[in-house]
N, C-alpha and C. Protein backbone atom coordinates (compact mmCIF):
# COMPACT_ATOMS: atom_id res chain seq x y z
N UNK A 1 33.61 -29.28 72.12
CA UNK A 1 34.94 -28.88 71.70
C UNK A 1 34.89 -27.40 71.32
N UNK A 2 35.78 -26.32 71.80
CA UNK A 2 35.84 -25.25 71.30
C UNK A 2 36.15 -24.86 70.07
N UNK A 3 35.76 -24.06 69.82
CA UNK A 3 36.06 -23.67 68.05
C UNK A 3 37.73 -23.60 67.81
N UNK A 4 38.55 -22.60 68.73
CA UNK A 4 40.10 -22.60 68.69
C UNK A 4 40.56 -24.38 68.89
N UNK A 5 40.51 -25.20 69.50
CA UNK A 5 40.48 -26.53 69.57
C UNK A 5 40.40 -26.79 68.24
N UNK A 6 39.34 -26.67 67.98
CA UNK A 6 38.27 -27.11 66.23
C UNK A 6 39.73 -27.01 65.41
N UNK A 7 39.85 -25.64 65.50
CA UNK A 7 40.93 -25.10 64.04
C UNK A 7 42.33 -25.48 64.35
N UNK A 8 42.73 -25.86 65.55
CA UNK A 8 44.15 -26.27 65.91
C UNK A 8 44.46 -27.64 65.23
N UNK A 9 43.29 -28.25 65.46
CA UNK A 9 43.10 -29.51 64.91
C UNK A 9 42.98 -29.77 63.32
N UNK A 10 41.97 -28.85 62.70
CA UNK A 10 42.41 -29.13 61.09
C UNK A 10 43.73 -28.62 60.83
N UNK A 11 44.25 -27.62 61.06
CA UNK A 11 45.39 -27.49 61.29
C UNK A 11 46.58 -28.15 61.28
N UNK A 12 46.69 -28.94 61.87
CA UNK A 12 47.50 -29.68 62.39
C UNK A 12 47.27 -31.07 61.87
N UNK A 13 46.20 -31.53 61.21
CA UNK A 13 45.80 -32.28 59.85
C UNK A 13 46.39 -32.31 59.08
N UNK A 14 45.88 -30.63 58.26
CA UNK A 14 46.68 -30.05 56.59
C UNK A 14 47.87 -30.29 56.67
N UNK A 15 48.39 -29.64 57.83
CA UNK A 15 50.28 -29.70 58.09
C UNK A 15 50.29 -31.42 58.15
N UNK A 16 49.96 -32.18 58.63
CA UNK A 16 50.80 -33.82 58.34
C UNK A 16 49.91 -34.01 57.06
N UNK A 17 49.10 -33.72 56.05
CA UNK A 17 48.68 -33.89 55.24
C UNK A 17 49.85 -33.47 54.04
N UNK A 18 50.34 -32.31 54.02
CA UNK A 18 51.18 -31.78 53.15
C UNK A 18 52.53 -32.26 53.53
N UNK A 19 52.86 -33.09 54.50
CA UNK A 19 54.43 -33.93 54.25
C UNK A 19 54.13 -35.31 53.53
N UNK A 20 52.60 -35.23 53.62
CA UNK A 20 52.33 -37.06 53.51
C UNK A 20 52.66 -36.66 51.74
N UNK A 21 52.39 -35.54 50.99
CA UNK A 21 51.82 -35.48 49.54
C UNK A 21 53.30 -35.30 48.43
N UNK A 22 52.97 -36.53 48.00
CA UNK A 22 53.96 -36.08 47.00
C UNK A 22 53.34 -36.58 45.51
N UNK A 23 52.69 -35.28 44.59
CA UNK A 23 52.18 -35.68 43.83
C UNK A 23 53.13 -35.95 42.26
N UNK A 24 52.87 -36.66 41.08
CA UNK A 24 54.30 -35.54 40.17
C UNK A 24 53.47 -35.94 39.11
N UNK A 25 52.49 -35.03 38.55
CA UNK A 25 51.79 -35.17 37.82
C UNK A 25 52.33 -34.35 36.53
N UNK A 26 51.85 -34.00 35.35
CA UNK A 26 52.65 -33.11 34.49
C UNK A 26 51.98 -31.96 34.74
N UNK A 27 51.17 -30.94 35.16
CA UNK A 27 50.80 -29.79 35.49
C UNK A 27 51.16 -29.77 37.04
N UNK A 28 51.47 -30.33 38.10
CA UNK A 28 51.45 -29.74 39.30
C UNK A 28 52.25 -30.79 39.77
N UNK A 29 53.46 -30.50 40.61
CA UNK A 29 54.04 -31.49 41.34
C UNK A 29 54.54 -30.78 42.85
N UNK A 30 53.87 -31.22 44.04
CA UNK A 30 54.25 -30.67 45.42
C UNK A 30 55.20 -31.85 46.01
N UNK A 31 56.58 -31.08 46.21
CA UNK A 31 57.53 -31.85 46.96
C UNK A 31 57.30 -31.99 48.49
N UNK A 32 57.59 -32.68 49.02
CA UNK A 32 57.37 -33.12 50.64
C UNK A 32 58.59 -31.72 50.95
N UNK A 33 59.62 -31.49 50.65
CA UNK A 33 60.54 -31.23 51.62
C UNK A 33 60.73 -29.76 51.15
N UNK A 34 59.58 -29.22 50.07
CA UNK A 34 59.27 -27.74 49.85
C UNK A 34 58.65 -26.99 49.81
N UNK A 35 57.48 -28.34 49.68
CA UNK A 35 55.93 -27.58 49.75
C UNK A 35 55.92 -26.84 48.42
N UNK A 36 56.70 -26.88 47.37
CA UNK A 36 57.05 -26.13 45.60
C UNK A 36 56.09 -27.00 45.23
N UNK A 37 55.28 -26.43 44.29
CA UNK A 37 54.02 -27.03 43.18
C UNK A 37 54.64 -26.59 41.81
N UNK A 38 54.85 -27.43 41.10
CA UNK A 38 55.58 -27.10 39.46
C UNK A 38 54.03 -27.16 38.86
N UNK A 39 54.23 -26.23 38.07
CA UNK A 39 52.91 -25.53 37.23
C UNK A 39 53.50 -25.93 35.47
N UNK A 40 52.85 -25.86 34.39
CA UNK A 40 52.84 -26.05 33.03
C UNK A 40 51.91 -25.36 32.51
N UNK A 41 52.63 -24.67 31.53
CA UNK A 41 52.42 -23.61 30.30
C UNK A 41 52.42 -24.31 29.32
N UNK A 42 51.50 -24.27 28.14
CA UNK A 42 52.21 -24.19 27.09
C UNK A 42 51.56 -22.89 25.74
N UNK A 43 52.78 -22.15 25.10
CA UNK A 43 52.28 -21.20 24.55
C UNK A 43 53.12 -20.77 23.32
N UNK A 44 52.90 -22.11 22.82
CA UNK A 44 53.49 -22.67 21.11
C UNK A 44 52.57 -21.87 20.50
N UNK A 45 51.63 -21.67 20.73
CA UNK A 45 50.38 -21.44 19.61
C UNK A 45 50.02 -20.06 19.73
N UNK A 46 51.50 -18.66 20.54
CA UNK A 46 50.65 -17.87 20.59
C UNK A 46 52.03 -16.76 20.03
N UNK A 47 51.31 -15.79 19.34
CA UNK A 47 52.90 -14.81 19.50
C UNK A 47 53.14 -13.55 20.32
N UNK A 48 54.17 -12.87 20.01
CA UNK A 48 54.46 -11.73 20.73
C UNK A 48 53.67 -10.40 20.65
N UNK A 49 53.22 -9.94 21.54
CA UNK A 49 53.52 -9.74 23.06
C UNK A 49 52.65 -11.52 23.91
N UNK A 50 51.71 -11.88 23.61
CA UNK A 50 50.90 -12.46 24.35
C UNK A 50 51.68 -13.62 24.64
N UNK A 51 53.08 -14.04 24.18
CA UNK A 51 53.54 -15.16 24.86
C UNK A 51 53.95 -14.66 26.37
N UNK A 52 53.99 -13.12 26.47
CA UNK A 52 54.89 -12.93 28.08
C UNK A 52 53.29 -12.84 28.71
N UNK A 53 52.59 -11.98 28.03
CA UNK A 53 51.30 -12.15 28.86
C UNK A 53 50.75 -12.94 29.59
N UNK A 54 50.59 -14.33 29.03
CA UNK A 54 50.00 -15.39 29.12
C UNK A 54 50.84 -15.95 30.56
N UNK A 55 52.07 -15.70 30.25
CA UNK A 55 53.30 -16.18 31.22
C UNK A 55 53.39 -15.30 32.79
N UNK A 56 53.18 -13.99 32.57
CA UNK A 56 52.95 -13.04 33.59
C UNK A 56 51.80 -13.66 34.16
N UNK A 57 50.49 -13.65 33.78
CA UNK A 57 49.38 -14.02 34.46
C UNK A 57 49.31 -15.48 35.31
N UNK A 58 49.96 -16.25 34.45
CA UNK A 58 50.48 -17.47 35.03
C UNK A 58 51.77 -17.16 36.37
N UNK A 59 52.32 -16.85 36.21
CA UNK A 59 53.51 -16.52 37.19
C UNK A 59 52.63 -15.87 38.39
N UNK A 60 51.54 -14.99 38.33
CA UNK A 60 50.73 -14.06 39.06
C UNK A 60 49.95 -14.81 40.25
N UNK A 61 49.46 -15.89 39.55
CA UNK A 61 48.41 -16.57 40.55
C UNK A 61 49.44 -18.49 41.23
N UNK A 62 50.63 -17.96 40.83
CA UNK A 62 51.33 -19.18 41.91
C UNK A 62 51.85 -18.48 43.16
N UNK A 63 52.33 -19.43 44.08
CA UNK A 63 53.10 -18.39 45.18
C UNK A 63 54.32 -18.75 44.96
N UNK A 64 55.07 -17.41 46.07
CA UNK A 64 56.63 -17.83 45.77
C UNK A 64 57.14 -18.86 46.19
N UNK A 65 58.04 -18.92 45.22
CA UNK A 65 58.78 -20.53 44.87
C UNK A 65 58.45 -21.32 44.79
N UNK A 66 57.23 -21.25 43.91
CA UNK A 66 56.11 -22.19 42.74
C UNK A 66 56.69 -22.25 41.66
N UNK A 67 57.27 -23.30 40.62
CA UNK A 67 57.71 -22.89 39.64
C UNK A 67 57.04 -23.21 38.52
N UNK A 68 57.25 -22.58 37.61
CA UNK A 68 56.24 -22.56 36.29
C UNK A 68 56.89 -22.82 35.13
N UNK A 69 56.52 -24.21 34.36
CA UNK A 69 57.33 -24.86 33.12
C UNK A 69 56.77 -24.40 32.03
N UNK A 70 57.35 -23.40 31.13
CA UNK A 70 56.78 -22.74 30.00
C UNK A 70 57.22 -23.37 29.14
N UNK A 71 56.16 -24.24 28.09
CA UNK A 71 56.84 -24.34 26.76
C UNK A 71 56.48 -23.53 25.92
N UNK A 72 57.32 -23.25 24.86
CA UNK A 72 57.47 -22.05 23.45
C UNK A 72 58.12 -22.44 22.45
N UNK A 73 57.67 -22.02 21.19
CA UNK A 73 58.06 -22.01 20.12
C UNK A 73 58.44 -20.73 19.28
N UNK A 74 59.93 -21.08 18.47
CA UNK A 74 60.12 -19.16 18.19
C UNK A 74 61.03 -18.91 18.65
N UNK A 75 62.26 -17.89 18.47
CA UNK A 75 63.10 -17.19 18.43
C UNK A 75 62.58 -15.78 19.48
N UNK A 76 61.57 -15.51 18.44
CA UNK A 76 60.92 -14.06 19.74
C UNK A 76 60.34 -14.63 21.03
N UNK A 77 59.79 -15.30 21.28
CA UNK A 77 59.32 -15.73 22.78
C UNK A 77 60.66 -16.10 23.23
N UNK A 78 61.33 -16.99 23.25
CA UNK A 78 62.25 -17.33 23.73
C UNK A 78 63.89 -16.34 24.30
N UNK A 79 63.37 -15.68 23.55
CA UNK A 79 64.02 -14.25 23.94
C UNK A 79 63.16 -13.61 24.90
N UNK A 80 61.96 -12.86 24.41
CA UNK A 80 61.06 -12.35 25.64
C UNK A 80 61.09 -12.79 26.49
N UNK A 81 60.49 -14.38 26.45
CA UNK A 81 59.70 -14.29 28.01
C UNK A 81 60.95 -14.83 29.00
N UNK A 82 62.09 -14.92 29.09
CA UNK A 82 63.19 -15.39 30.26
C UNK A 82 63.34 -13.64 30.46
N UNK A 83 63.63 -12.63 29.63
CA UNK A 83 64.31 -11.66 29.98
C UNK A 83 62.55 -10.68 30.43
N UNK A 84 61.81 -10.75 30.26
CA UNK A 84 60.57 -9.82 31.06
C UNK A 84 60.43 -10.86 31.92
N UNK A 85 60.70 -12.50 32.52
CA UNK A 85 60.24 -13.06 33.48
C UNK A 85 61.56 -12.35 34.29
N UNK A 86 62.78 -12.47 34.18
CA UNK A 86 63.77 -11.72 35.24
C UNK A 86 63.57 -9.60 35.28
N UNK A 87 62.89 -9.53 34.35
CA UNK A 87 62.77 -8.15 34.76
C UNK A 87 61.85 -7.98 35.58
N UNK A 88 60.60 -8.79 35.56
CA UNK A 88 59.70 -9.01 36.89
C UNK A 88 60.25 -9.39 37.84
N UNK A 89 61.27 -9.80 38.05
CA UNK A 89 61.60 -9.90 39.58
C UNK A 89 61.83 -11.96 39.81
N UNK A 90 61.83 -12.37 39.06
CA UNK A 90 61.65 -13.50 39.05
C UNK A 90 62.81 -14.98 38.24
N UNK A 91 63.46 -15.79 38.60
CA UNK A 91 64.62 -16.56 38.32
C UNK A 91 63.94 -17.48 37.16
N UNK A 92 64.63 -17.45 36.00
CA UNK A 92 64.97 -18.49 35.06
C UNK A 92 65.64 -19.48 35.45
N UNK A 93 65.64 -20.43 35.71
CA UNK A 93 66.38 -21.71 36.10
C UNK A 93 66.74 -22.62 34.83
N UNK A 94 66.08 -22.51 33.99
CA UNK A 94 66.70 -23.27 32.95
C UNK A 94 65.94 -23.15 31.60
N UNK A 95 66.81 -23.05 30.46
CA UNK A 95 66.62 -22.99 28.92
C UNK A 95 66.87 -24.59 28.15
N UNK A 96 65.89 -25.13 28.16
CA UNK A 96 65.88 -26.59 27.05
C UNK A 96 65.18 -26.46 25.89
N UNK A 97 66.28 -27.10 24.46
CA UNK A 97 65.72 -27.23 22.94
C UNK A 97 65.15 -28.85 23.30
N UNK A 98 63.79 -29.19 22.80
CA UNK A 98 63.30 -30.28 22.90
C UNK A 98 63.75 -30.85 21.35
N UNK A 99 63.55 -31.98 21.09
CA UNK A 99 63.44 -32.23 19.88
C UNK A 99 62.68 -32.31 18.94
N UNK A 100 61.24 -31.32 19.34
CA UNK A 100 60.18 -31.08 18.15
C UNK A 100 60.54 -29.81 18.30
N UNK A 101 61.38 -28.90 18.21
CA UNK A 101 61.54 -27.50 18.09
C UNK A 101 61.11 -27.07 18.89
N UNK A 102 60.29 -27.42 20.07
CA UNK A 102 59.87 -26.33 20.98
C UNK A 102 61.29 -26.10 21.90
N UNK A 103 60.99 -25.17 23.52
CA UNK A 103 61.65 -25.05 24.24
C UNK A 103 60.91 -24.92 25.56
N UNK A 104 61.46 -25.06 26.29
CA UNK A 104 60.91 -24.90 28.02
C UNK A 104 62.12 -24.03 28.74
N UNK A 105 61.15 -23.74 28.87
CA UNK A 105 61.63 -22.09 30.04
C UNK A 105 61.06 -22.87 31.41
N UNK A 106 62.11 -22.92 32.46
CA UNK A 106 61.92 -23.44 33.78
C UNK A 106 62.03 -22.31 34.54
N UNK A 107 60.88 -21.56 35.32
CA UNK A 107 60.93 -20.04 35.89
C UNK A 107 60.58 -20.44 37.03
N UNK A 108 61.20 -19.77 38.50
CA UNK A 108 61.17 -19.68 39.73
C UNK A 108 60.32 -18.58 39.68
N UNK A 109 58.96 -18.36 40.03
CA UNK A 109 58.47 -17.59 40.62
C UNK A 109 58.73 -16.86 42.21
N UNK A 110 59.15 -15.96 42.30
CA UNK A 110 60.12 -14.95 43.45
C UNK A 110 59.09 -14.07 44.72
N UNK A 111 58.92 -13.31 45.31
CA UNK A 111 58.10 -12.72 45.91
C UNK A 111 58.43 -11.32 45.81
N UNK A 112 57.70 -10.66 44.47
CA UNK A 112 58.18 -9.28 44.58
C UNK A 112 56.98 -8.07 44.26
């Protein structure tokens, strides 16, 4: 078998491999019909600046339109990190108060 053969073939594996996968775990969930992996933060335990930090670096190593579920605690993060995640270039999709005081920041990671 030729090597181009070889790779057409895993190929063409991964690809019916990744419609077969639908995982929905609480750190990573890949949809069949987006190929989107939802990612989880959590950064209750840290303050400002290092709550956007933590969130930048995270946002850094997904690809676009990976989205990344930040939870936070605080008035100052919750302010920061939606408005430096859209000044990076990148969509807030949604602001939730949980009922232990935290919050989740639902961020679309963008390609910029």
């Amino acid at each position: 078998m030729s090597l181009l053969r070889h790779v057409q073939q895993n190929r063409h594996k991964k690809q019916n491999n990744k419609e077969q996968i639908h995982l929905d775990k609480d750190a990573q969930t890949m949809t069949e019909s987006t190929n989107t992996e939802k990612h989880s933060l959590d950064i209750t335990g840290l303050i400002c600046p290092m709550t956007f930090v933590r969130t930048k670096l995270a946002l850094e190593k997904l690809s676009p339109g990976d989205i990344l579920e930040v939870t936070l605690k605080g008035a100052e993060p919750l302010n920061n990190v939606p408005r430096s995640a859209r000044q990076h270039g990148h969509s807030v999709l949604s602001t939730t108060e949980r009922d232990d005081g935290t919050y989740l920041i639902v961020i679309r990671r963008e390609a910029v």
